[in-house]
Every structure is written in C-alpha cells, then in structure tokens.
PDB file of N, CA and C in Angstrom:
ATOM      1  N   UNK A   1      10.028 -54.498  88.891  1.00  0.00           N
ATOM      2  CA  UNK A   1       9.234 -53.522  88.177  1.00  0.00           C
ATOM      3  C   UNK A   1       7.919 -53.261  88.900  1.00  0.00           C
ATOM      4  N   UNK A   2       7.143 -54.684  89.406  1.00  0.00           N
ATOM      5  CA  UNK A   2       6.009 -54.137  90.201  1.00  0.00           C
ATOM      6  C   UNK A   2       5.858 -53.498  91.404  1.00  0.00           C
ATOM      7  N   UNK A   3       6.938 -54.063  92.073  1.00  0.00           N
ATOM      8  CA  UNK A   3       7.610 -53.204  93.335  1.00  0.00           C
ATOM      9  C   UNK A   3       7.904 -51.706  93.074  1.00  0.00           C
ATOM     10  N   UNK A   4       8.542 -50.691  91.543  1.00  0.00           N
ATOM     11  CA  UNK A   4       8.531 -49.712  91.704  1.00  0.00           C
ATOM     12  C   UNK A   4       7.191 -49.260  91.259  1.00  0.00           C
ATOM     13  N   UNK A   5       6.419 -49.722  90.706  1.00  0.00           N
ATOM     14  CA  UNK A   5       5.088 -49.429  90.486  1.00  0.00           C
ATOM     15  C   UNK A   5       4.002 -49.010  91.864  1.00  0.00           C
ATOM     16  N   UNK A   6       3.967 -50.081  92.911  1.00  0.00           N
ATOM     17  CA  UNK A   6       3.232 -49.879  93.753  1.00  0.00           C
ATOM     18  C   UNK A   6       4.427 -49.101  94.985  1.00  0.00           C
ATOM     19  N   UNK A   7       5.351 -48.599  94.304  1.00  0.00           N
ATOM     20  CA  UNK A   7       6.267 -47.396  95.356  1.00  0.00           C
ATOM     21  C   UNK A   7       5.912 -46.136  94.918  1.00  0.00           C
ATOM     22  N   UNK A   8       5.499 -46.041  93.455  1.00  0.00           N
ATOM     23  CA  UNK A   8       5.209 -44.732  92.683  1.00  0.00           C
ATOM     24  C   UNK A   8       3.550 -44.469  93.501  1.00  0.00           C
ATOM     25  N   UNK A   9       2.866 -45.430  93.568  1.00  0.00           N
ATOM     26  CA  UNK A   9       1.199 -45.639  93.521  1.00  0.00           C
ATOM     27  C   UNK A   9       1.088 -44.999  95.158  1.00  0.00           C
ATOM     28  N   UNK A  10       1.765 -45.904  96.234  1.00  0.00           N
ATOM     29  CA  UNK A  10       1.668 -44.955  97.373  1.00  0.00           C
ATOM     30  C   UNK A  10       1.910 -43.925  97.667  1.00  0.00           C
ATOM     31  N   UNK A  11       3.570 -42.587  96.881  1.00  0.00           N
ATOM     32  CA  UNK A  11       4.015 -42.156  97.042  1.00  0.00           C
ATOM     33  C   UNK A  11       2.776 -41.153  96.239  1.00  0.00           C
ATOM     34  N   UNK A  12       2.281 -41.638  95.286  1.00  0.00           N
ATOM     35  CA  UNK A  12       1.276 -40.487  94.895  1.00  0.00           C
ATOM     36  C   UNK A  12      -0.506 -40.619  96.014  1.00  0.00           C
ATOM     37  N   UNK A  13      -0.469 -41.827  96.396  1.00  0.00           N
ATOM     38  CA  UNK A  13      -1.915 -42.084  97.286  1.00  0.00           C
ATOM     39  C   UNK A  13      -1.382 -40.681  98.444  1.00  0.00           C
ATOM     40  N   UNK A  14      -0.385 -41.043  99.192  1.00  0.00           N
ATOM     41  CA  UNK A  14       0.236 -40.181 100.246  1.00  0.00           C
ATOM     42  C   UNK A  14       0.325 -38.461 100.232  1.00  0.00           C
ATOM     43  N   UNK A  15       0.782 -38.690  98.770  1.00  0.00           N
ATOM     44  CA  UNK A  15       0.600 -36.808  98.661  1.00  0.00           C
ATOM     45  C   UNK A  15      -0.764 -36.644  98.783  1.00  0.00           C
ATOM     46  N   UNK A  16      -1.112 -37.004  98.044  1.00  0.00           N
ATOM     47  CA  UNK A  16      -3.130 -36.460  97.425  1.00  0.00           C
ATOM     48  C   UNK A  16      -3.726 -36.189  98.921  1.00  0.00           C
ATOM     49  N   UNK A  17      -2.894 -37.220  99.711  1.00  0.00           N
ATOM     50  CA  UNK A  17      -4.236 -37.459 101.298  1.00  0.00           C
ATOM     51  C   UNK A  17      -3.372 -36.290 101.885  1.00  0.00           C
ATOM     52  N   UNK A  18      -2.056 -35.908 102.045  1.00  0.00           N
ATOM     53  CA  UNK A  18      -1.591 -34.646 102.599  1.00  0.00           C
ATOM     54  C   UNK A  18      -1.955 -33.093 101.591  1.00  0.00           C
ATOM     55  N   UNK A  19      -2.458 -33.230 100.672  1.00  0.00           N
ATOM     56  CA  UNK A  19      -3.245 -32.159 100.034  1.00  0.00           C
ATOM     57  C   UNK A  19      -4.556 -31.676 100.628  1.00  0.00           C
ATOM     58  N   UNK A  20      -5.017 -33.033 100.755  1.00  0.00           N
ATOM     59  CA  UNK A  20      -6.775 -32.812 100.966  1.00  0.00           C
ATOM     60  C   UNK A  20      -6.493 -32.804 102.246  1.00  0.00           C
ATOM     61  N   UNK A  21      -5.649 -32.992 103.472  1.00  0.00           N
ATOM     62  CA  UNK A  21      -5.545 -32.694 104.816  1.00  0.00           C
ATOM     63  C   UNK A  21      -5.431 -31.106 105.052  1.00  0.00           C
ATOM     64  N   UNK A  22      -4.847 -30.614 104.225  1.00  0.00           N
ATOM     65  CA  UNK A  22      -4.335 -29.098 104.231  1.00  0.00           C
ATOM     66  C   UNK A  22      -4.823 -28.575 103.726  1.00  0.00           C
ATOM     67  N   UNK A  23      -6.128 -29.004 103.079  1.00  0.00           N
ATOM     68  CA  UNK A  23      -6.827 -27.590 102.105  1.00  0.00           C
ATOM     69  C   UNK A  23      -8.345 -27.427 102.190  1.00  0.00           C
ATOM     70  N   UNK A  24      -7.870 -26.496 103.996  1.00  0.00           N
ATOM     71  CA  UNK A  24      -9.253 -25.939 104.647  1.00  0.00           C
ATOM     72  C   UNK A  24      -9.244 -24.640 104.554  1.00  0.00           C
ATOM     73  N   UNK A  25      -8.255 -23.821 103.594  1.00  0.00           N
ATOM     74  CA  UNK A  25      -8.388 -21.968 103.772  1.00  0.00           C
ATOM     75  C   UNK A  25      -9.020 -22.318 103.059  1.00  0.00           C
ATOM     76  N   UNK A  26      -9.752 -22.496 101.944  1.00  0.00           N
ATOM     77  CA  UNK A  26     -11.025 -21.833 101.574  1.00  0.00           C
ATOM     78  C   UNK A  26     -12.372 -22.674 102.246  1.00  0.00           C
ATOM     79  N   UNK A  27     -11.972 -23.108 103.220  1.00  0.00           N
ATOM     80  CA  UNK A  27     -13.419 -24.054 104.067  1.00  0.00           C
ATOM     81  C   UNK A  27     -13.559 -22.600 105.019  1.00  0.00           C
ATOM     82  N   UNK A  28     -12.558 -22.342 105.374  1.00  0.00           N
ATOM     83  CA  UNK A  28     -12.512 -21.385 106.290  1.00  0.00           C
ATOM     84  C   UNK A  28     -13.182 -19.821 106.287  1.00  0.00           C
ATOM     85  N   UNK A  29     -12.850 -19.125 104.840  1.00  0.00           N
ATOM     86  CA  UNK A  29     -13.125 -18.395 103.894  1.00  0.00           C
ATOM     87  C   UNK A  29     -14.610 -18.164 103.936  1.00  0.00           C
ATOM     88  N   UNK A  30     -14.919 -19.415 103.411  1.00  0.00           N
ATOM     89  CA  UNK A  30     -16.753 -19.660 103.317  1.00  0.00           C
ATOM     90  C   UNK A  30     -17.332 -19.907 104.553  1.00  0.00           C
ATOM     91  N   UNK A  31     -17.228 -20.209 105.383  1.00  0.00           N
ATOM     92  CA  UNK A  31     -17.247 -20.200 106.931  1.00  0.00           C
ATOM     93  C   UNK A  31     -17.687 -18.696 107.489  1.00  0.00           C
ATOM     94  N   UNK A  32     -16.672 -17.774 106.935  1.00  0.00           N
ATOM     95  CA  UNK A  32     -16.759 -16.413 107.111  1.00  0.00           C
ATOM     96  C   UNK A  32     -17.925 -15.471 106.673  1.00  0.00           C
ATOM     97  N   UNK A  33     -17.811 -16.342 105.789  1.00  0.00           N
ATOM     98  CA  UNK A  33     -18.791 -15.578 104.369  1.00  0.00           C
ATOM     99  C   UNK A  33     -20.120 -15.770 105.125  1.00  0.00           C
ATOM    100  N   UNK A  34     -19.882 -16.822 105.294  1.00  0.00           N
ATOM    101  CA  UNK A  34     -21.647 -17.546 105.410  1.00  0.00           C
ATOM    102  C   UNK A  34     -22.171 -16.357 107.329  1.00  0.00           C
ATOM    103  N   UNK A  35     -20.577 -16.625 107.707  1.00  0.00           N
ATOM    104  CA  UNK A  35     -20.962 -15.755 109.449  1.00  0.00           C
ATOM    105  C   UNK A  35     -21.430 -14.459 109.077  1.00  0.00           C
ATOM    106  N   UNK A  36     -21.246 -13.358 108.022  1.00  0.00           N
ATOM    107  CA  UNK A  36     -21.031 -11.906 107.735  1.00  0.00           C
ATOM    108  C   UNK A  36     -22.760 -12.096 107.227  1.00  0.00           C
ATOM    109  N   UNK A  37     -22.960 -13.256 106.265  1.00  0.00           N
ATOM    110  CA  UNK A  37     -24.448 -12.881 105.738  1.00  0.00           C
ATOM    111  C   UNK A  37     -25.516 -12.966 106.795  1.00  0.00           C
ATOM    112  N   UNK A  38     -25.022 -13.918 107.955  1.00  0.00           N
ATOM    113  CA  UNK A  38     -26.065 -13.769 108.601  1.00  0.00           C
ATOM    114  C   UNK A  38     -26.688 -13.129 109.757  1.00  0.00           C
ATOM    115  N   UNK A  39     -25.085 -12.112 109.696  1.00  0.00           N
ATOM    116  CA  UNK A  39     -25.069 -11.122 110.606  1.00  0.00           C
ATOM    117  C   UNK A  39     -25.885  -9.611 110.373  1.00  0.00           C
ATOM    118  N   UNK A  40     -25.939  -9.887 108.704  1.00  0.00           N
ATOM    119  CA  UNK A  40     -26.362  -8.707 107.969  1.00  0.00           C
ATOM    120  C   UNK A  40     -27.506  -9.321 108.068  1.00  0.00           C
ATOM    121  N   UNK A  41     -28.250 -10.311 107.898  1.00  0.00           N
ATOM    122  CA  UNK A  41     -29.525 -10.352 107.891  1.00  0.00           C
ATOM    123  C   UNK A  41     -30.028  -9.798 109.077  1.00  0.00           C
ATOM    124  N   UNK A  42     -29.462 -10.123 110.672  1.00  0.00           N
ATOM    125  CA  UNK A  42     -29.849  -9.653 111.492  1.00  0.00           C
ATOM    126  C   UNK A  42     -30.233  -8.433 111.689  1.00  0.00           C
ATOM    127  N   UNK A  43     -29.353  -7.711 110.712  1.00  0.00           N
ATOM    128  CA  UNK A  43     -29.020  -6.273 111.115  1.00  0.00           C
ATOM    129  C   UNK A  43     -30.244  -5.601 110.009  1.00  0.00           C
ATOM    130  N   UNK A  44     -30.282  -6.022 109.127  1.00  0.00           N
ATOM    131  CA  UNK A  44     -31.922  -5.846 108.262  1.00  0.00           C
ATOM    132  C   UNK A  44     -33.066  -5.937 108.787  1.00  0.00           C
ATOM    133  N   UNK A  45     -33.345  -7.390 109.383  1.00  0.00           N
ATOM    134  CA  UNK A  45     -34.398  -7.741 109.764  1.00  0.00           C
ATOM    135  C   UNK A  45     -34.786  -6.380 111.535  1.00  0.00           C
ATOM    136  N   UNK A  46     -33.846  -6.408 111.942  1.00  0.00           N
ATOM    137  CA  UNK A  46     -34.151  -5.613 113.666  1.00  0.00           C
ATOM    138  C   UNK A  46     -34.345  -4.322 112.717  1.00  0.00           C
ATOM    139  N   UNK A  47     -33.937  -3.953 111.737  1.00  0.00           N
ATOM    140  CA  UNK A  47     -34.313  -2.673 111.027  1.00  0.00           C
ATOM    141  C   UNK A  47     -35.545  -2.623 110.821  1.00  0.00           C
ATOM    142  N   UNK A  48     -35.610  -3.461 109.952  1.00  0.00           N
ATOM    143  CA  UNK A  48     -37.346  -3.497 109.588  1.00  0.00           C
ATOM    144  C   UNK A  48     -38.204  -3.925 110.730  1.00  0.00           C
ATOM    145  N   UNK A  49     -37.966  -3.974 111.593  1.00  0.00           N
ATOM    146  CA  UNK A  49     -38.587  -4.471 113.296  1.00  0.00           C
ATOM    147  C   UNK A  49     -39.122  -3.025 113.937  1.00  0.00           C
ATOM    148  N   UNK A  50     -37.577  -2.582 113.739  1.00  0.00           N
ATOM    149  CA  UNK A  50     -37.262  -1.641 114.786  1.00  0.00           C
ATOM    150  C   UNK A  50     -37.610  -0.095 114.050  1.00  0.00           C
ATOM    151  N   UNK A  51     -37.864   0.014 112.641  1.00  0.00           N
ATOM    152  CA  UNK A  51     -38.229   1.160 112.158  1.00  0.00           C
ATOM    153  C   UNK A  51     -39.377   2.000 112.830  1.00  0.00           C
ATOM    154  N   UNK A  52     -40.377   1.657 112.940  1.00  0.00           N
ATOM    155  CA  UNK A  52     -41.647   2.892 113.392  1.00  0.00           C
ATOM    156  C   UNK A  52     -41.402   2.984 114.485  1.00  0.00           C
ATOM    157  N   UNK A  53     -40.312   2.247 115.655  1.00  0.00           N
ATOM    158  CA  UNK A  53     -40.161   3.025 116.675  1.00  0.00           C
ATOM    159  C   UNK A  53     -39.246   3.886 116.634  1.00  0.00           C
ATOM    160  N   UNK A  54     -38.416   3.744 116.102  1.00  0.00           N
ATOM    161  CA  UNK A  54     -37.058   4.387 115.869  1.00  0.00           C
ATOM    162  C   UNK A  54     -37.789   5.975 115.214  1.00  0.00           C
ATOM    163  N   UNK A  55     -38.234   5.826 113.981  1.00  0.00           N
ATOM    164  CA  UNK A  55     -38.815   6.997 113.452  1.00  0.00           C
ATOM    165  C   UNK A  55     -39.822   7.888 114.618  1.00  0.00           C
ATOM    166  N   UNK A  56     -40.465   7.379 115.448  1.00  0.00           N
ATOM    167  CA  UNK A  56     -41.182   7.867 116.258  1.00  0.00           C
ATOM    168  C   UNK A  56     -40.691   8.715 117.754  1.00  0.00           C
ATOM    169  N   UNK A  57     -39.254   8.066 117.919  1.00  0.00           N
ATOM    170  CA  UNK A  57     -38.253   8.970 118.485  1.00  0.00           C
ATOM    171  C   UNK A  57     -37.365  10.040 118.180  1.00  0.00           C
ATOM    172  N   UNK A  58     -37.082   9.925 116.713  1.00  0.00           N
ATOM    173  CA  UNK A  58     -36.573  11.276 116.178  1.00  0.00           C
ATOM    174  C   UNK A  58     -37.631  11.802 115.605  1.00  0.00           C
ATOM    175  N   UNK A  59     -38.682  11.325 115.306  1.00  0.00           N
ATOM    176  CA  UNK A  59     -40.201  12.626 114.991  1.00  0.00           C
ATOM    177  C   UNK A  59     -40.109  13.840 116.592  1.00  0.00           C
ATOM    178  N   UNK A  60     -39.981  13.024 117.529  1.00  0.00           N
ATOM    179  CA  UNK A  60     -40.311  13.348 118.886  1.00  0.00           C
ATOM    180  C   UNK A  60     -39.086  14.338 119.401  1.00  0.00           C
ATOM    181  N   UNK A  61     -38.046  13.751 118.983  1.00  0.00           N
ATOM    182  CA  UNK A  61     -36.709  14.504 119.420  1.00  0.00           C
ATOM    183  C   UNK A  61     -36.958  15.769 118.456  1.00  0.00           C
ATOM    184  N   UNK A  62     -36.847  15.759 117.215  1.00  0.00           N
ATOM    185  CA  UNK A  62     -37.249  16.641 116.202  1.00  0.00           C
ATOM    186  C   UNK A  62     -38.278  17.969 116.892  1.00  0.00           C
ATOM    187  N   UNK A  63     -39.183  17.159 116.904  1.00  0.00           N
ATOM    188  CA  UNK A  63     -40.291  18.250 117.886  1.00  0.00           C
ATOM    189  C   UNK A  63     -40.073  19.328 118.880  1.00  0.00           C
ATOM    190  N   UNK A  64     -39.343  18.305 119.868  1.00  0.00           N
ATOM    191  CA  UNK A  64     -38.433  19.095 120.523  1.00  0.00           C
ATOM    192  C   UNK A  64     -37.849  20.059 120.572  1.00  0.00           C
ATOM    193  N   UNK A  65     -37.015  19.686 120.055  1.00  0.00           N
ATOM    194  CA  UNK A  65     -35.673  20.825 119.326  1.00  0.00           C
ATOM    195  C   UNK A  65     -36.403  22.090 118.990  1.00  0.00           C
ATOM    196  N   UNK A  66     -37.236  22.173 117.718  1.00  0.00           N
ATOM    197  CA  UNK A  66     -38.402  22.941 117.008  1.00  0.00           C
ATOM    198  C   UNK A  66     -39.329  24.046 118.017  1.00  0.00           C
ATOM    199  N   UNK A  67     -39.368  22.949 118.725  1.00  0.00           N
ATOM    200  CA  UNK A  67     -40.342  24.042 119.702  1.00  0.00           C
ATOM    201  C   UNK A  67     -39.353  24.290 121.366  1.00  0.00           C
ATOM    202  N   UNK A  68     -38.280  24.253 121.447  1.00  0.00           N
ATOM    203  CA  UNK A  68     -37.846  24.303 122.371  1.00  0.00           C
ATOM    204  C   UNK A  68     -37.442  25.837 123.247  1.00  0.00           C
ATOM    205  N   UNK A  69     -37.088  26.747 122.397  1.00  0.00           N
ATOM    206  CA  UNK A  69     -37.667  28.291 122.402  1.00  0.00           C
ATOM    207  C   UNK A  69     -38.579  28.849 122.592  1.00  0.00           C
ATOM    208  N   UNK A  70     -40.162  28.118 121.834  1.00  0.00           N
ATOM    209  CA  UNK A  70     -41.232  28.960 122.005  1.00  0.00           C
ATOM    210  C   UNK A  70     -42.104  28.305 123.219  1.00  0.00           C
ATOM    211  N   UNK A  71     -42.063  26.939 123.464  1.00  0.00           N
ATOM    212  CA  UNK A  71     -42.490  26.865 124.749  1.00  0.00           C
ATOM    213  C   UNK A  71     -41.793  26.660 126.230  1.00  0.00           C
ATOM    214  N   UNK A  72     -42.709  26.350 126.972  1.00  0.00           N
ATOM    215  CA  UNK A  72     -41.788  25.991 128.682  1.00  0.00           C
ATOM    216  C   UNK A  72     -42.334  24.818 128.800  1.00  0.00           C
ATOM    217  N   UNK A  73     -42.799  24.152 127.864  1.00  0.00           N
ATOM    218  CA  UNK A  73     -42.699  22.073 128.119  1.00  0.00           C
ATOM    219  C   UNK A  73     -41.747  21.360 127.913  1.00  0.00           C
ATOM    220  N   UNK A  74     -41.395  20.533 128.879  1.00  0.00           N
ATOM    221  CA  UNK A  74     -40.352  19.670 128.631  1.00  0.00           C
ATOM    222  C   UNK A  74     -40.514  18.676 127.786  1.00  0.00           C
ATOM    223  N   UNK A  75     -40.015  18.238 127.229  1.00  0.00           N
ATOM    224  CA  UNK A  75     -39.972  16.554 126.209  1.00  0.00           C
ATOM    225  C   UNK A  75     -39.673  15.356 127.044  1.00  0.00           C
TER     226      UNK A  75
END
C-alpha cells in the first residue's frame, strides 16, 4: 500500500515539474509586451525631443512652397 502511495506521489511530483518546464508562452508574451512599451516610449520621448525642429522645417518648407511663384529665392 505504501509502495503505491509513494508511486502515485512521484507520478504526480513528475507531471507538475513537466508543467512548470513548459509553461513559458505567457513568459514569452510579456517579454513582448514589455519590448513594444519600450519601444513606444522611445518613439514619444524623440517626439517630444525632436518637435521644434521638426516644426521648424515644415514652417520653412511651407514658406517655400507659398512664396515659390512670387519670388526668385531659393529655399
């Protein structure tokens, strides 16, 4: 009887440890998650970096365009 007892006890120790060996898709998942947020932060932050120059080249291109008929200056 104690013999099938400690046959039941490993046979369940054994699964549990081949469960928790195999259950990295959602490690993986969040892995992802965590890569995408901090890609977007990047992409925020060089925004807010990169705004008054950025605006200061299509003010300029803008200009351009606008006056590109009435004068003979180049941009």
């Amino acid at each position: 009887m104690l013999g099938m007892q400690l046959d039941y006890m490993r046979a369940w120790g054994e699964s549990r440890l081949a469960i928790a060996e195999d259950d990295e898709r959602g490690a993986n998942l969040v892995e992802y998650i965590l890569i995408v947020g901090f890609m977007a932060l990047l992409v925020i932050g060089a925004v807010v970096f990169l705004r008054s120059r950025v605006e200061k080249k299509f003010s300029d291109a803008g200009s351009c365009l606008s006056t590109a008929g009435a004068t003979t200056t180049t941009c």
